[in-house]
C-alpha atoms as a PDB file:
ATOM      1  CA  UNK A   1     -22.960 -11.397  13.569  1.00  0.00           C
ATOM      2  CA  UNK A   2     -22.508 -10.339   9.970  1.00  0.00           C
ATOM      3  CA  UNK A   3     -19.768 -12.618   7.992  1.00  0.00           C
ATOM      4  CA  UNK A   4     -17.899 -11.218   4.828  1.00  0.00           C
ATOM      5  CA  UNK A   5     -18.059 -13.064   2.150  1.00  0.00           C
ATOM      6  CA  UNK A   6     -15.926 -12.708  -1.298  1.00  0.00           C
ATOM      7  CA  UNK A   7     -13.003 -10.564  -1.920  1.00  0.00           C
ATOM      8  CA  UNK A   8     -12.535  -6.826  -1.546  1.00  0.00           C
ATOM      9  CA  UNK A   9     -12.560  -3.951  -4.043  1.00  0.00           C
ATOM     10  CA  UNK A  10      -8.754  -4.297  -3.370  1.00  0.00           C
ATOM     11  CA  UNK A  11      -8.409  -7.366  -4.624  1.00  0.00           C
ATOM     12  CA  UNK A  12     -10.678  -7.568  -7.514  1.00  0.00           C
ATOM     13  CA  UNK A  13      -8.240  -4.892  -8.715  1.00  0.00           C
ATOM     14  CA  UNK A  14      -5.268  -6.090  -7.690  1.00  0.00           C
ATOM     15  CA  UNK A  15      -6.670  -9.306  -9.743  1.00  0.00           C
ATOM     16  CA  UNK A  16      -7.026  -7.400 -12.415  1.00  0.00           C
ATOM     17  CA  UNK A  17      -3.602  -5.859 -12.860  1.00  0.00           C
ATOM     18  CA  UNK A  18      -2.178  -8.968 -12.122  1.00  0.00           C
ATOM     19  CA  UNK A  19      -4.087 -10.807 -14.617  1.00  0.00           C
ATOM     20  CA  UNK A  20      -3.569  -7.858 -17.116  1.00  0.00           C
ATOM     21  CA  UNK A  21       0.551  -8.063 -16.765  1.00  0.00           C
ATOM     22  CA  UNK A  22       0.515 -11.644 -16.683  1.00  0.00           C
ATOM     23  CA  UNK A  23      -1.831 -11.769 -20.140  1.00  0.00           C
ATOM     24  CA  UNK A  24       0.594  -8.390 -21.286  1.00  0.00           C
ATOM     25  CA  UNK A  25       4.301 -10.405 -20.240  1.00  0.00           C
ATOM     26  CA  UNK A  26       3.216 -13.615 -21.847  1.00  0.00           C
ATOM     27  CA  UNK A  27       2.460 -12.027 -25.363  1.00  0.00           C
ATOM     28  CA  UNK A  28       5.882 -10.259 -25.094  1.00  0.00           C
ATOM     29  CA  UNK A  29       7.305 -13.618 -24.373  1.00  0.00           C
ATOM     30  CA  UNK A  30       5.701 -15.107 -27.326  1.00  0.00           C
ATOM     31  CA  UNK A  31       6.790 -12.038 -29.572  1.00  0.00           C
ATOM     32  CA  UNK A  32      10.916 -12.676 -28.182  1.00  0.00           C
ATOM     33  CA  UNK A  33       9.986 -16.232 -28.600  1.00  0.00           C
ATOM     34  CA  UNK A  34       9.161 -15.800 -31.822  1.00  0.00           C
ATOM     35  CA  UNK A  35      11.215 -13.111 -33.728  1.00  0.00           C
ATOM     36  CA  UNK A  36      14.060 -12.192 -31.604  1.00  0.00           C
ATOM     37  CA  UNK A  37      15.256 -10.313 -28.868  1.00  0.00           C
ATOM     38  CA  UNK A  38      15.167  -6.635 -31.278  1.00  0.00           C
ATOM     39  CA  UNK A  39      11.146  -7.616 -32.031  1.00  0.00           C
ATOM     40  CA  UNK A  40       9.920  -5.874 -29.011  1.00  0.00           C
ATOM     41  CA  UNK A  41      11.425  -3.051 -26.804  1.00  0.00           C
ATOM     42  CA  UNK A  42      12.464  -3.955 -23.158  1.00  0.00           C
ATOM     43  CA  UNK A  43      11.786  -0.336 -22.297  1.00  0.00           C
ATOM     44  CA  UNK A  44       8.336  -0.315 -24.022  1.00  0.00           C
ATOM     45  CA  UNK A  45       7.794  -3.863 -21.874  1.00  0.00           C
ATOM     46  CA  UNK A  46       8.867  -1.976 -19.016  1.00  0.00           C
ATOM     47  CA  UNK A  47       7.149   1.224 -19.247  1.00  0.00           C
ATOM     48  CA  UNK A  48       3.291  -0.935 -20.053  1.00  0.00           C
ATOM     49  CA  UNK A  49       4.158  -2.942 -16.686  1.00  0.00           C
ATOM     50  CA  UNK A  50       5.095   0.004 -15.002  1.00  0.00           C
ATOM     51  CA  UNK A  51       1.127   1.589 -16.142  1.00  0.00           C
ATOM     52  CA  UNK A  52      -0.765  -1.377 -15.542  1.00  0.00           C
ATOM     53  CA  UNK A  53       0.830  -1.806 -11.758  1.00  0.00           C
ATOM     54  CA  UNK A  54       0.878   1.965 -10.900  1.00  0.00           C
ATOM     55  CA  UNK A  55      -1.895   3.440 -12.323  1.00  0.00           C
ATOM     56  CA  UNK A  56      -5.031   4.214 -10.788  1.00  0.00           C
ATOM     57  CA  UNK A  57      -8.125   1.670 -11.720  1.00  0.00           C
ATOM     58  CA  UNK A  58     -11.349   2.043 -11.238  1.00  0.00           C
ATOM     59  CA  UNK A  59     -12.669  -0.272  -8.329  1.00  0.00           C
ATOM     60  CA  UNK A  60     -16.022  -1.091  -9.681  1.00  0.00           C
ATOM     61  CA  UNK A  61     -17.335  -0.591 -13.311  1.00  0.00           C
ATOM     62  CA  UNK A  62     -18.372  -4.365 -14.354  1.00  0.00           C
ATOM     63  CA  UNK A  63     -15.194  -5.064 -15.872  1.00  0.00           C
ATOM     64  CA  UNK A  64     -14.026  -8.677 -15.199  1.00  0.00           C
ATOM     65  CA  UNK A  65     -11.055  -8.355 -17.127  1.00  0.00           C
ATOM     66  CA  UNK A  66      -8.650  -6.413 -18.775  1.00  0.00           C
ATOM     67  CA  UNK A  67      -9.204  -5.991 -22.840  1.00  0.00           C
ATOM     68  CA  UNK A  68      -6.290  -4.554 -23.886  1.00  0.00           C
ATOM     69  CA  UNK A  69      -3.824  -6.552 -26.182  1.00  0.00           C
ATOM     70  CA  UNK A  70       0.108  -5.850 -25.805  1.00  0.00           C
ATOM     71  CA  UNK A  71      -0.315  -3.582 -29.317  1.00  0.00           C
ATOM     72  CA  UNK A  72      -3.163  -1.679 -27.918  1.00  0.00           C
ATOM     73  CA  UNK A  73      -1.062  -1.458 -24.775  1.00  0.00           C
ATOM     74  CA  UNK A  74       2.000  -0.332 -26.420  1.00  0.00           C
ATOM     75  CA  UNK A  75       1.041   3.359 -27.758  1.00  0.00           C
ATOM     76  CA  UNK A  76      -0.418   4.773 -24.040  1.00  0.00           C
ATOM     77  CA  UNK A  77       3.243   4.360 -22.481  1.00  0.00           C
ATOM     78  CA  UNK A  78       6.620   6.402 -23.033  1.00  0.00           C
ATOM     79  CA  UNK A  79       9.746   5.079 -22.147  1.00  0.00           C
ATOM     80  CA  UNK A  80       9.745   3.111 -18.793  1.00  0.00           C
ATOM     81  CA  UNK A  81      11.608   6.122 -17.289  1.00  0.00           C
ATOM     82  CA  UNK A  82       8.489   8.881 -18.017  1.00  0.00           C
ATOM     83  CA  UNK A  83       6.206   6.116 -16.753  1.00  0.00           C
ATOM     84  CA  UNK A  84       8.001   6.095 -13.519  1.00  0.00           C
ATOM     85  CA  UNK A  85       8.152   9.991 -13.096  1.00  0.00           C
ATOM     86  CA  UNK A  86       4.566  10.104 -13.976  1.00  0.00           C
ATOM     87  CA  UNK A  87       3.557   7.783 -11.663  1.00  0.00           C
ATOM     88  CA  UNK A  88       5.520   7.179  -8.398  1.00  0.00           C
ATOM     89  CA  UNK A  89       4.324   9.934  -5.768  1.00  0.00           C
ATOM     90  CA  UNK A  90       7.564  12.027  -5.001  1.00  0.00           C
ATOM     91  CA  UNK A  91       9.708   9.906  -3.081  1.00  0.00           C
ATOM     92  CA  UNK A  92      13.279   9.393  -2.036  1.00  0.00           C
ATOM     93  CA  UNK A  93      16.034  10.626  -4.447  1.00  0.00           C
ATOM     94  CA  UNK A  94      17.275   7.182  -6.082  1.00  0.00           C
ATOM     95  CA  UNK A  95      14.031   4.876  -5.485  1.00  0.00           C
ATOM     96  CA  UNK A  96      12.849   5.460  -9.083  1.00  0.00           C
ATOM     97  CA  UNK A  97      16.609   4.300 -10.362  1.00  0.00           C
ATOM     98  CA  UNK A  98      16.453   1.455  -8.472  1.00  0.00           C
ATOM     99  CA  UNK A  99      13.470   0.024  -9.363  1.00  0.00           C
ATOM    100  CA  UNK A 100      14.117   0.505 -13.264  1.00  0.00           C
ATOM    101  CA  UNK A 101      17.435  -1.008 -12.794  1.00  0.00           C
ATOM    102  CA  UNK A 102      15.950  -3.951 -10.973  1.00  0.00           C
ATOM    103  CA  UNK A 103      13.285  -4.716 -13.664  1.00  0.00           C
ATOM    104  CA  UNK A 104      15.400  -4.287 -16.423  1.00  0.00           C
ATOM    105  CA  UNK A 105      17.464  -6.897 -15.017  1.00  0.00           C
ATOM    106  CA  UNK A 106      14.965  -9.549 -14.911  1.00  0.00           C
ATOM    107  CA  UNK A 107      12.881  -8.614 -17.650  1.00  0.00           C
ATOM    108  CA  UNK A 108      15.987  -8.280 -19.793  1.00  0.00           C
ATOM    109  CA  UNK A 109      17.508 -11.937 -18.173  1.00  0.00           C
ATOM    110  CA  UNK A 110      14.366 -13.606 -19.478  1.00  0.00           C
ATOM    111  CA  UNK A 111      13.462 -11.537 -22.757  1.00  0.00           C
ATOM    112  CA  UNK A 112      16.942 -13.108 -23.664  1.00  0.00           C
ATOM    113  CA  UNK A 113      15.771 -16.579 -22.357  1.00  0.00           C
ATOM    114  CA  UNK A 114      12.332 -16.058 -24.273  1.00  0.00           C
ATOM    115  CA  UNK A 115      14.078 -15.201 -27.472  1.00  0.00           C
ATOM    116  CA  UNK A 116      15.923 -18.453 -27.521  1.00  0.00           C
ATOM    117  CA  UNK A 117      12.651 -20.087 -28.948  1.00  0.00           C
ATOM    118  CA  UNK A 118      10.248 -21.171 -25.480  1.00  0.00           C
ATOM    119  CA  UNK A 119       8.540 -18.326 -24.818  1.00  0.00           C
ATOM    120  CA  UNK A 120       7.518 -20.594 -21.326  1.00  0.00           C
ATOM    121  CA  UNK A 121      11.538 -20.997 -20.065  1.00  0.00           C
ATOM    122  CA  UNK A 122      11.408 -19.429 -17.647  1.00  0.00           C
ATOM    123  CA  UNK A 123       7.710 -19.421 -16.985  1.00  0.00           C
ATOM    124  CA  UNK A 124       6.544 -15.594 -17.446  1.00  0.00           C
ATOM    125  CA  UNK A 125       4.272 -16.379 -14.059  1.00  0.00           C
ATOM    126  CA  UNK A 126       7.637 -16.328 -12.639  1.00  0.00           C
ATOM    127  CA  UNK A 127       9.032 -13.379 -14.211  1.00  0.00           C
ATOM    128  CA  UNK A 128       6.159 -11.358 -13.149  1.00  0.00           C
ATOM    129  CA  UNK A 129       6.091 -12.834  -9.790  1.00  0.00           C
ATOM    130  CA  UNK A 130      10.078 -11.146  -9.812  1.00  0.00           C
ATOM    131  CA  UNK A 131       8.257  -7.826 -11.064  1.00  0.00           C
ATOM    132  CA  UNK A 132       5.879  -7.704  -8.496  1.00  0.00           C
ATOM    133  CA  UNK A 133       8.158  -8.382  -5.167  1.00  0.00           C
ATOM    134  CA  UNK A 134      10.372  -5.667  -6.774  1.00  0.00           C
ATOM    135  CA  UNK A 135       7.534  -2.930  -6.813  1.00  0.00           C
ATOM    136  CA  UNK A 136       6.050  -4.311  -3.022  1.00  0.00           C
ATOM    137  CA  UNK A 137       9.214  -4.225  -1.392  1.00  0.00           C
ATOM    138  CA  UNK A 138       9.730  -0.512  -3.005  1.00  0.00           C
ATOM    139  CA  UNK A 139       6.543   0.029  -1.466  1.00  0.00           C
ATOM    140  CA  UNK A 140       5.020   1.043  -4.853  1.00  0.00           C
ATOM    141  CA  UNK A 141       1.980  -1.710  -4.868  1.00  0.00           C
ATOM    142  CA  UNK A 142       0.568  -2.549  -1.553  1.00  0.00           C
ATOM    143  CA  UNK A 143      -0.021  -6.738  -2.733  1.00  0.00           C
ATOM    144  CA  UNK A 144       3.020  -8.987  -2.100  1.00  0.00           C
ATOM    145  CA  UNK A 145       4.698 -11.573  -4.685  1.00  0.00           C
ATOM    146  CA  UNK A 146       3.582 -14.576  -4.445  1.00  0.00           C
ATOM    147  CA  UNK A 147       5.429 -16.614  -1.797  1.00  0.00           C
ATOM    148  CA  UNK A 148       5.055 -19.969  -4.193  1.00  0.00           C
ATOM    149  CA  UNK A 149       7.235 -18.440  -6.757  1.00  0.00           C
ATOM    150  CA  UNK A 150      10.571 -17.180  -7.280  1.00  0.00           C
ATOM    151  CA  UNK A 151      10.992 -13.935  -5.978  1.00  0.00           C
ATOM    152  CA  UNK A 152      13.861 -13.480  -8.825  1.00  0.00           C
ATOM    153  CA  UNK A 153      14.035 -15.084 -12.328  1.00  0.00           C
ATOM    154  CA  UNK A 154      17.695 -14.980 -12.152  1.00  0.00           C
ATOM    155  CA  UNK A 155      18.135 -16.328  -9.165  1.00  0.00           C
ATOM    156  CA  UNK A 156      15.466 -19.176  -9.768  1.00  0.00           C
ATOM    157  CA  UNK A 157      16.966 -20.195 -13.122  1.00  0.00           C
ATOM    158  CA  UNK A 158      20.141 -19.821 -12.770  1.00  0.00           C
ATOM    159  CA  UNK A 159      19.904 -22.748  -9.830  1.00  0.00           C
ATOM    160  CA  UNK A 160      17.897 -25.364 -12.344  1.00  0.00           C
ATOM    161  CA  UNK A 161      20.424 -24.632 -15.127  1.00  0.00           C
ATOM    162  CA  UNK A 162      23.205 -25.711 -12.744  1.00  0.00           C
END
């Protein structure tokens, strides 16, 4: 009886992506953190999540890890909107809306958090944790938030700063 050892194709690449918003978000953070809320597009932001999470990648290849810095990420996207349209398969009138309204919320909630000065309050493993549940329970990625984090940023800090 054969036994499977090591992870799938799947989740090397899910790895990846993951990996490759989390290094993407936490530059942004430190950009807002840094210079200011106007330094860095939400949209932009946004639109390079959107990409990383919804784009095809190749399963195999020998890349370990994403390369791409947030400036070399920031010219291959248009506005989070075109992003969307290019790539969520046609689906039901509305979906699209809802999902850029969603992660402008909590993007836009902790951009304004980041700019105050900590580009770590809230923790951008959290704010990507919100991204992802938003795009699984659209059914637009196929891996699930973690269930360690906070499945919202809003929610989540809203509750400590009480």
């Amino acid at each position: 009886m054969a036994q499977v050892c090591g992870g799938t194709s799947f989740d090397f690449v899910a790895l990846r992506k993951h990996e490759a918003a989390q290094n993407f978000l936490s530059r942004a953070a430190d950009i807002w953190a840094a210079s200011g809320r106007e330094a860095l597009s939400l949209d932009s932001v946004i639109a390079v999540i959107l990409r990383i999470f919804l784009s095809e990648w190749s399963e195999y290849g020998g890349l370990r890890q994403e390369a791409r810095t947030l400036e070399q990420w920031l010219p291959l996207v248009g506005t989070a909107r075109e992003e969307a349209d290019a790539l969520v398969s046609p689906v039901a009138p509305g979906k699209v809306d809802d999902v850029l309204a969603q992660l402008l919320v909590e993007i836009s909630f902790a951009a304004d958090l980041w700019s105050l000065g900590n580009p770590e309050q809230p923790p951008t493993a959290h704010s990507l944790n919100a991204v992802e549940h938003i795009l699984f329970t659209h059914k637009l990625t196929s891996r699930p938030a973690s269930p360690k984090l906070p499945t919202t940023v809003r929610g989540a800090w809203k509750t400590r700063e009480d």
